[in-house]
C-alpha atoms as a PDB file:
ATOM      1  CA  UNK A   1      54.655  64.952  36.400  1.00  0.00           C
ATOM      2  CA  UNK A   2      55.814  68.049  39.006  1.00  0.00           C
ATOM      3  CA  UNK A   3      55.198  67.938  42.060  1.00  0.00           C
ATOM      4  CA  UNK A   4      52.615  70.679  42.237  1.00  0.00           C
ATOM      5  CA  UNK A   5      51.272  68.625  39.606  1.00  0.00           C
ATOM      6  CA  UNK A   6      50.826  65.730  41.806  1.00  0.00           C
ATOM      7  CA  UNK A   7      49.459  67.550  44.757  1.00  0.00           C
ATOM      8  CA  UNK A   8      46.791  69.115  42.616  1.00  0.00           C
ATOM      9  CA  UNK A   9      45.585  65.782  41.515  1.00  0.00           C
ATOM     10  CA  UNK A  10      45.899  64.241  44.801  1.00  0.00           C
ATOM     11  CA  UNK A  11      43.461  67.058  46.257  1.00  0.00           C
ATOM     12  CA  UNK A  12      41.048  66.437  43.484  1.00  0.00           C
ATOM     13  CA  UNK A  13      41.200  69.833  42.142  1.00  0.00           C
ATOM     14  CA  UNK A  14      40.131  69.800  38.860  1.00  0.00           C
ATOM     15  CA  UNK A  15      42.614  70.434  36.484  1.00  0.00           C
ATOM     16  CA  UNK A  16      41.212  72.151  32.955  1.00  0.00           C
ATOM     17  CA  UNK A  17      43.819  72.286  30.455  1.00  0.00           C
ATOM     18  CA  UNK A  18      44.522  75.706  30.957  1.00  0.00           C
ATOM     19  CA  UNK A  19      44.921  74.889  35.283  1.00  0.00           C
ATOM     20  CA  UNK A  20      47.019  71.934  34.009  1.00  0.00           C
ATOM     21  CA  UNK A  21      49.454  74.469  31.863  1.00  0.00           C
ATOM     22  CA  UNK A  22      49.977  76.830  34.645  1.00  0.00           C
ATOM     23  CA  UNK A  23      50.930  74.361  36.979  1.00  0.00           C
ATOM     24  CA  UNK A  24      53.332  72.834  34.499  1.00  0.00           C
ATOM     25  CA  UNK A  25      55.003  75.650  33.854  1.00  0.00           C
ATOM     26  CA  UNK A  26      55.700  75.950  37.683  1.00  0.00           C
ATOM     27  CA  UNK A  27      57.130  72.968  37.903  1.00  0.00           C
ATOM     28  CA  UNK A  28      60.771  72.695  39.080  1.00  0.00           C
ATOM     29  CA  UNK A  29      62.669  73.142  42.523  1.00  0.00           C
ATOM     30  CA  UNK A  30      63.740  76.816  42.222  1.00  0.00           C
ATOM     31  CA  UNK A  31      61.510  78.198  40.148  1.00  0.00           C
ATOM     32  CA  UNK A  32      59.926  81.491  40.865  1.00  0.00           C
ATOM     33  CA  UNK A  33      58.769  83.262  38.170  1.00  0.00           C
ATOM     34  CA  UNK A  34      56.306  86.422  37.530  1.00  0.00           C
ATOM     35  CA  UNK A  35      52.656  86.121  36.413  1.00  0.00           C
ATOM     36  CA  UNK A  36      53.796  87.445  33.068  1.00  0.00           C
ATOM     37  CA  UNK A  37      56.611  84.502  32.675  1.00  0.00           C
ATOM     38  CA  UNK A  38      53.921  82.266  33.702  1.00  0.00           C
ATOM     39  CA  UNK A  39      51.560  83.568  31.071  1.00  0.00           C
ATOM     40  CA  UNK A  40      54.182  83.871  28.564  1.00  0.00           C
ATOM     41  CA  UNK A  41      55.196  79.975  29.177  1.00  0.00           C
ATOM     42  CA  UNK A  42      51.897  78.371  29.456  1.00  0.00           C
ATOM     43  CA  UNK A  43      51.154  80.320  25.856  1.00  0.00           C
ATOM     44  CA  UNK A  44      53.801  78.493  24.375  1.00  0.00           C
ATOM     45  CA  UNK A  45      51.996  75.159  25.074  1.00  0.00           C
ATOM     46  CA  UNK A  46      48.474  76.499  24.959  1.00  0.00           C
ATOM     47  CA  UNK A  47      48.318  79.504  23.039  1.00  0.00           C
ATOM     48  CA  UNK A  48      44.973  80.408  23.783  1.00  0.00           C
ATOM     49  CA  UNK A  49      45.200  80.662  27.473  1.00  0.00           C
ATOM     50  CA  UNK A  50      44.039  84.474  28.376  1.00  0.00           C
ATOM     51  CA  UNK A  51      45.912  86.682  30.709  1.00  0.00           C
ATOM     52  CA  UNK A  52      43.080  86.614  33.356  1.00  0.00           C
ATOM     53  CA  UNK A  53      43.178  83.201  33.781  1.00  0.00           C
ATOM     54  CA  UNK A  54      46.420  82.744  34.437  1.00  0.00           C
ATOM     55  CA  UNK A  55      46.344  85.552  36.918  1.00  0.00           C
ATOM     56  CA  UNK A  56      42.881  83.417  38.559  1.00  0.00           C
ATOM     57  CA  UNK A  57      44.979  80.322  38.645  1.00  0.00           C
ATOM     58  CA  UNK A  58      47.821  81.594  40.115  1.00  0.00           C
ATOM     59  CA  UNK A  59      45.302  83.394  42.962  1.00  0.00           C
ATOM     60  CA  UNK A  60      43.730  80.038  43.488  1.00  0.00           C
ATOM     61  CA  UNK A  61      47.056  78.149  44.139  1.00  0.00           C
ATOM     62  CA  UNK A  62      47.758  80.462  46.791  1.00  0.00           C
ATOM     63  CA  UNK A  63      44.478  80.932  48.495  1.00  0.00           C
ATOM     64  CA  UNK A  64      44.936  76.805  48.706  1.00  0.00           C
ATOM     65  CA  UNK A  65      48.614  76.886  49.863  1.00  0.00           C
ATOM     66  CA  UNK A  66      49.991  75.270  47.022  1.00  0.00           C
ATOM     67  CA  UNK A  67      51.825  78.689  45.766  1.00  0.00           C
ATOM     68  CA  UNK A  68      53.558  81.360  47.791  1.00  0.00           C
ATOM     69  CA  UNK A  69      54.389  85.143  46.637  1.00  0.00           C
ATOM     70  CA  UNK A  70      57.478  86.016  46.834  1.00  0.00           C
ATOM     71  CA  UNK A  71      58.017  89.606  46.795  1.00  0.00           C
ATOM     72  CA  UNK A  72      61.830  91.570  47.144  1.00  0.00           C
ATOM     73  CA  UNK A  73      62.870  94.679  46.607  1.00  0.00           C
ATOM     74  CA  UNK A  74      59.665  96.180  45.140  1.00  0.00           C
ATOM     75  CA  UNK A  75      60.274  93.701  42.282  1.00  0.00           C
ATOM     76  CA  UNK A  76      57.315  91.748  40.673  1.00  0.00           C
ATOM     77  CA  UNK A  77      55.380  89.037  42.740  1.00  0.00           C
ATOM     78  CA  UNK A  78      57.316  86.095  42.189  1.00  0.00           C
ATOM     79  CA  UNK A  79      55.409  82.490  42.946  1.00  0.00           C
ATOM     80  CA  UNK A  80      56.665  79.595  44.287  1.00  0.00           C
ATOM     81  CA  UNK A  81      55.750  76.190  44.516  1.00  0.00           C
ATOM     82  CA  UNK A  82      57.669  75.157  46.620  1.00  0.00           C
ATOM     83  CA  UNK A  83      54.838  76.038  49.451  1.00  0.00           C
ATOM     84  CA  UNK A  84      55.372  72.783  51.636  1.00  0.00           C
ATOM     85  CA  UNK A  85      58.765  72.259  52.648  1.00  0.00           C
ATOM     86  CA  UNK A  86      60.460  75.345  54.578  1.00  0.00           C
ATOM     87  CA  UNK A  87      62.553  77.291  52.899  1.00  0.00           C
ATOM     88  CA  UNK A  88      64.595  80.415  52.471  1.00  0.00           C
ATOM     89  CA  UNK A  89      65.707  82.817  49.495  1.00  0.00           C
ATOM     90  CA  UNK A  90      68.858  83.419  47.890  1.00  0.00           C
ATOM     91  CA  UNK A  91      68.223  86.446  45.638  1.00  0.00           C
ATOM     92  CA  UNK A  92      71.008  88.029  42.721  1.00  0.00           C
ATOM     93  CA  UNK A  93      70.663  91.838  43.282  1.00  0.00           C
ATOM     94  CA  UNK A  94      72.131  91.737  39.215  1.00  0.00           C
ATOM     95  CA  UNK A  95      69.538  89.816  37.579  1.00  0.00           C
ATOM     96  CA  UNK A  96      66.842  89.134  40.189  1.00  0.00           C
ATOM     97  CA  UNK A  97      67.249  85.171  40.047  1.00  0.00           C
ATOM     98  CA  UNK A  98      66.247  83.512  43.021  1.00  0.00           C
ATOM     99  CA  UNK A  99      66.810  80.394  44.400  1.00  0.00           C
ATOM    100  CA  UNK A 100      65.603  78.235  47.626  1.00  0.00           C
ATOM    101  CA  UNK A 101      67.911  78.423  50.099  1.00  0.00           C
ATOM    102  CA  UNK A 102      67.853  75.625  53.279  1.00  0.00           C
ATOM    103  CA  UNK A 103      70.092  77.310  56.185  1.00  0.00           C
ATOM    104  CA  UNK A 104      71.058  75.083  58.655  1.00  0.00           C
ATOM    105  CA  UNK A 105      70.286  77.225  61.757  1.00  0.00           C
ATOM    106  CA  UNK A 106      66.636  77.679  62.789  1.00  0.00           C
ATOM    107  CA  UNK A 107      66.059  82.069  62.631  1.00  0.00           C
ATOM    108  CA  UNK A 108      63.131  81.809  65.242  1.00  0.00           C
ATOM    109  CA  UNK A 109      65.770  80.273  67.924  1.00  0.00           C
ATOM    110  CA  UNK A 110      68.393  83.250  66.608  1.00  0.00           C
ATOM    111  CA  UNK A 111      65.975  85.733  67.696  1.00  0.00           C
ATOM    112  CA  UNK A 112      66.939  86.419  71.407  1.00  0.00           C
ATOM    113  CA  UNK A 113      63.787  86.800  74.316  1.00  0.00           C
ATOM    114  CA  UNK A 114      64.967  90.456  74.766  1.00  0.00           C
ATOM    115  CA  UNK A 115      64.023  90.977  71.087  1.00  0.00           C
ATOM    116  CA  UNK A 116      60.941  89.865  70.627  1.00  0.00           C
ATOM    117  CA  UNK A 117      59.038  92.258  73.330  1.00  0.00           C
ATOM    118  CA  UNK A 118      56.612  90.042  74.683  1.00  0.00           C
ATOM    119  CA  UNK A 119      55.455  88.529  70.938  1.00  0.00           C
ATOM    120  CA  UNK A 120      54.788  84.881  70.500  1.00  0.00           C
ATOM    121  CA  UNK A 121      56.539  84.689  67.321  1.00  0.00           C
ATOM    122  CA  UNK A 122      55.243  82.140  64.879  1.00  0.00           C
ATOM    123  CA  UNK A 123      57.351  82.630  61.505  1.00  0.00           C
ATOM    124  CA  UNK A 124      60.307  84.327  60.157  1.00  0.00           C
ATOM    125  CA  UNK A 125      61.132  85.392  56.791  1.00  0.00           C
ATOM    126  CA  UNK A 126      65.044  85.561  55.463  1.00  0.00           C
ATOM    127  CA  UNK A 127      66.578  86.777  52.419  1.00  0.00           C
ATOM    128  CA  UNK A 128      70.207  85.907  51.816  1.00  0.00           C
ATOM    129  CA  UNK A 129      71.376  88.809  48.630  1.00  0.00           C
ATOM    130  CA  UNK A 130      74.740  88.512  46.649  1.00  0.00           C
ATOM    131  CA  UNK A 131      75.288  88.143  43.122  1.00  0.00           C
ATOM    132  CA  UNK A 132      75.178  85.457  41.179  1.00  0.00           C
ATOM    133  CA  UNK A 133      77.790  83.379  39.227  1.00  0.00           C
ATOM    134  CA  UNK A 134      76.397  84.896  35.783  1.00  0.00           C
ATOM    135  CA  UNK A 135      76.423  88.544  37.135  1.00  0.00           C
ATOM    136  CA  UNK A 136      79.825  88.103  38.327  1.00  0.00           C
ATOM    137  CA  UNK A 137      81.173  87.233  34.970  1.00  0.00           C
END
């Protein structure tokens, strides 16, 4: 069972087959893939799941924190379960491949007082680009 799998249960959301094949198909630690991919997945296993509800379920994962979009370089929404550990992004500017990242420095402490112009900041987003080991072939 994935994770997200296991959180859903554990929150007593009730899981339909078609709820249970979406969050299936997001299981893994670095995956982050479109609505489409989802959609395109989950019809592999349930053939009759509609567009629209995949697009509902994924909405409803991340109104209740269990999803997060991930959005670069005007590319597709990407979503990502990995929603409760922190995390960063490693992204291939080749293929678009991304992968969770865990830097070792914290980028709230990197951001110096004289920067931050009187804001009490509360989060900070990174993205790390390169290219990946495929691209680079």
């Amino acid at each position: 069972m994935t994770d997200l799998l296991q959180r859903l249960r554990d929150r007593g959301w009730r899981l339909t087959a078609q709820r249970r094949v979406v969050a299936e198909v997001l299981g893994g630690e670095h995956v982050h893939l479109t609505a489409d991919e989802v959609h395109a997945r989950a019809s592999q296993r349930l053939p009759e799941i509609s567009r629209a509800t995949v697009y509902n379920t994924l909405g409803e994962l991340v109104s209740l924190g269990e999803l997060v979009e991930v959005s670069t370089d005007q590319r597709a929404i990407r979503y990502d379960p990995n929603a409760h550990r922190t995390h960063q992004h490693l992204l291939c500017d080749g293929c678009g491949a991304i992968r969770d990242v865990h830097p070792t420095g914290d980028p709230l402490a990197d951001l110096p007082e004289s920067e931050r112009f009187g804001y009490t900041v509360s989060e900070a987003e990174l993205t790390y680009h390169g290219i990946c080991p495929d691209c680079a072939a």
